[in-house]
Each structure stands twice: as C-alpha cells, then as structure tokens.
Protein backbone atom coordinates (compact mmCIF):
# COMPACT_ATOMS: atom_id res chain seq x y z
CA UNK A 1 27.18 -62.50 3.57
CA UNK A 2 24.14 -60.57 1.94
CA UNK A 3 21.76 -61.95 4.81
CA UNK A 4 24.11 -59.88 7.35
CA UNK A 5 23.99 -56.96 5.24
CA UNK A 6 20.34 -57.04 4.71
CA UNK A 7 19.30 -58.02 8.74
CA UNK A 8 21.70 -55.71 10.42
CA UNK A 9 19.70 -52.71 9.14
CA UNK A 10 16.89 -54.21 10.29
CA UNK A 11 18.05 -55.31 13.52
CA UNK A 12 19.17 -51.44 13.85
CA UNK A 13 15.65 -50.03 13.56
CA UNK A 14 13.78 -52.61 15.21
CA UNK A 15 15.93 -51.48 18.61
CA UNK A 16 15.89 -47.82 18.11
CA UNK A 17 12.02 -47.91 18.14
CA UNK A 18 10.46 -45.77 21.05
CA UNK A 19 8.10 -48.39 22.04
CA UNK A 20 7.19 -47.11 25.76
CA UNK A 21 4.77 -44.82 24.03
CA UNK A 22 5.79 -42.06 26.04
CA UNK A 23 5.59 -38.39 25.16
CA UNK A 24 8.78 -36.65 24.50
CA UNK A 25 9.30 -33.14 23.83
CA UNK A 26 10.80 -32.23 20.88
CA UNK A 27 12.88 -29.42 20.12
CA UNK A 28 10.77 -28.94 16.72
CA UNK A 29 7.95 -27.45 17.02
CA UNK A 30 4.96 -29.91 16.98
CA UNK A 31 0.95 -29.82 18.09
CA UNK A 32 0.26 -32.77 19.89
CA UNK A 33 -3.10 -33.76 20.61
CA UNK A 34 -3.34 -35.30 24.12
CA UNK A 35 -7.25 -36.19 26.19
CA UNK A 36 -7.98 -34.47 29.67
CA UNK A 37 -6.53 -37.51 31.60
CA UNK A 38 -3.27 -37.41 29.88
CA UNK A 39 -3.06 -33.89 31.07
CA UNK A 40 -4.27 -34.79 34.71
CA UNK A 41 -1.29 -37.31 34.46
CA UNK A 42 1.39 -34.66 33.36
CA UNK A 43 0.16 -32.19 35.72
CA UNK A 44 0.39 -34.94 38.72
CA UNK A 45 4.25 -35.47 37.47
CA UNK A 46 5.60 -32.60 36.13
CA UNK A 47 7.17 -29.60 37.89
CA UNK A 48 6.65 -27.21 35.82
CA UNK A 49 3.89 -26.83 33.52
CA UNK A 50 1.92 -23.54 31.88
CA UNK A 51 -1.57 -24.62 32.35
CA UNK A 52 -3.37 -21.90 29.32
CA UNK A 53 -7.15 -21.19 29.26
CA UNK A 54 -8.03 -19.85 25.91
CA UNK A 55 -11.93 -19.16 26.82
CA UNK A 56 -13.00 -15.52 27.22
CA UNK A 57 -12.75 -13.91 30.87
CA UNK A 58 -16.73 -14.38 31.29
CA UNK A 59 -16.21 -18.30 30.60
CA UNK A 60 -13.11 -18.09 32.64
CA UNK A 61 -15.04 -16.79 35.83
CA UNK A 62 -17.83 -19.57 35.67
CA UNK A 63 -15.43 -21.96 35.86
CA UNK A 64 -11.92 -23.16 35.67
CA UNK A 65 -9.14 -26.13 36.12
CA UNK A 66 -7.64 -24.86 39.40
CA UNK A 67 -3.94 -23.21 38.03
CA UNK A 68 -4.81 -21.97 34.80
CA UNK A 69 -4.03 -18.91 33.38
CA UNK A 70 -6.11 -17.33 30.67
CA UNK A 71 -5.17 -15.47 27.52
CA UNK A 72 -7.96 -16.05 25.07
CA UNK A 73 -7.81 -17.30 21.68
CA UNK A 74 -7.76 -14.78 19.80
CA UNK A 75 -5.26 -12.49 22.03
CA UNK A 76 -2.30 -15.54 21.58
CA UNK A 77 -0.84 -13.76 18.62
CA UNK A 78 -0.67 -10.18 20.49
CA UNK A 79 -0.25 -11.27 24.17
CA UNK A 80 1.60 -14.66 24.20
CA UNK A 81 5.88 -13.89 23.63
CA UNK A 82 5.18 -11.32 26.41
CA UNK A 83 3.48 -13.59 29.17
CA UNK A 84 4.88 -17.22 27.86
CA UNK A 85 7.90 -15.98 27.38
CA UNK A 86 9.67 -19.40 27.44
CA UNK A 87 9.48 -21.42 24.27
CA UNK A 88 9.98 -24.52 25.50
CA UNK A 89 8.01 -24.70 28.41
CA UNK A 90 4.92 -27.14 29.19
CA UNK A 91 2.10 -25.81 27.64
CA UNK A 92 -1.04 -27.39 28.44
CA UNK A 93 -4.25 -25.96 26.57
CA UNK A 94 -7.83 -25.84 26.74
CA UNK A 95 -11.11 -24.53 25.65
CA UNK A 96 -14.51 -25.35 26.18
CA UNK A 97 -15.24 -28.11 24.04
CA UNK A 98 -11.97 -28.52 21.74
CA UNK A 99 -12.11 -25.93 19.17
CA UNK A 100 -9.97 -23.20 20.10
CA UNK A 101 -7.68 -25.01 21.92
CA UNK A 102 -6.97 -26.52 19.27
CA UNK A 103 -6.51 -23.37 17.14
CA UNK A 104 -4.46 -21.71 19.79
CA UNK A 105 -1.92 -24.92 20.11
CA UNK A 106 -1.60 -24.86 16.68
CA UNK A 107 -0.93 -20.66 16.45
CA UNK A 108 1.69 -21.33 19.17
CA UNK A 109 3.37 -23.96 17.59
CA UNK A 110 3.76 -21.51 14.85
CA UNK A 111 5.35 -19.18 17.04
CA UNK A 112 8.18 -21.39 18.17
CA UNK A 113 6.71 -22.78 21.05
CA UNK A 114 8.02 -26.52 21.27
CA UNK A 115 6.24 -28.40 24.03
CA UNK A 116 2.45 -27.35 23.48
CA UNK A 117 -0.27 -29.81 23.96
CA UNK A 118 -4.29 -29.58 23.47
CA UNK A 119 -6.33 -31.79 25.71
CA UNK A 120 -9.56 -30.09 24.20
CA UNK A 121 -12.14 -28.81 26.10
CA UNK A 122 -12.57 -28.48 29.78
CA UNK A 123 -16.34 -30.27 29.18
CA UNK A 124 -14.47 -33.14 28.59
CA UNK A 125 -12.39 -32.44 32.16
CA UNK A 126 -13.39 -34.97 34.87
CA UNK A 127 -11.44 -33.58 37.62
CA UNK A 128 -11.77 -30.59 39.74
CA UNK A 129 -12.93 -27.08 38.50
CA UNK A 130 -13.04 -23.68 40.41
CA UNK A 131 -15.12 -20.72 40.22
C-alpha cells in the first residue's frame, strides 16, 4: 500500500512535465532570453509579433531587421504604455550587441508586459537587414 502512495505522486509529475521544450507565454510577467534564430523562427510562425529596436535613431537608419519599430532604451519607461499598448503581445527585442536589449526586456517586464523576449543584438542577426 505505501509503494502506491509513494509512486503515484511521482507518476503525477513525471507526466505533467513540459518536455517539448517549447516556449509558452505566461501570463506572469517573465524575461526570457531567446538567440537571433529563435526569433527568426517565431517571426516565420507567428501572426502577430511587436518586433522593438531599442538602438538610437542614428543606429536605427544604418541598419535594421526589416519590421522593426524603434523606441530606444532609454525612452521605454516614457514612450512604451502609449505605443505598446497591449501587454501581452509578442515582444521581440534587440540592440546592437545584447546590452540594452536586455535592459529594456527586463524594464518591460516590469511594466506588466507578459510575452517579452531578448534575442540580443542585431550583430549577432544572420538574416536580412535594411537600411
């Protein structure tokens, strides 16, 4: 009787594990840290995604990941709940090499946003780029 007790617990968490290693989003707010072809991939798939550029305009006009938007780093706090105004939308951010795309994600996760993700820096990005 005690091995049932003890292995159906078990047996309970081994099949509730997310094992398909996909990413969910979460209605907690969370920064995830994702690389540039994770972010190709959920552009490819997704329907709807905020693609956010937090460079300044001058790095913005060399060169960009076709799509993006740009609201620089340190305009998130003043500029974001006006032109992301949904919370839960995809938000897929980058810098130059990592930094303040990192800094940014983290800023908007502490502004409610739920589904932000940092792929780091668009020298990293193997894919196309505009001017």
């Amino acid at each position: 009787m005690w091995k049932r007790i003890i292995l159906l617990p078990c047996l309970f968490l081994l099949c509730s594990c997310n094992t398909d290693n996909k990413i969910e989003a979460s209605a907690e707010p969370v920064y995830r840290r994702i690389t540039a072809a994770e972010a190709y991939e959920m552009i490819g798939n997704e329907k709807t995604f905020i693609l956010l550029d937090v460079r300044t305009m001058e790095e913005h006009q060399e060169g960009r990941i076709p799509g993006s938007i740009l609201i620089p780093d340190f305009e998130i706090e003043s500029r974001a709940e006006s032109e992301l105004p949904d919370k839960d939308a995809l938000i897929l951010v980058y810098c130059r090499s990592g930094r303040r795309s990192q800094s940014a994600a983290i800023e908007l996760v502490a502004m409610g946003y739920t589904n932000v993700y940092d792929f780091g820096g668009i020298t990293d990005w193997p894919f196309e780029i505009e001017n």
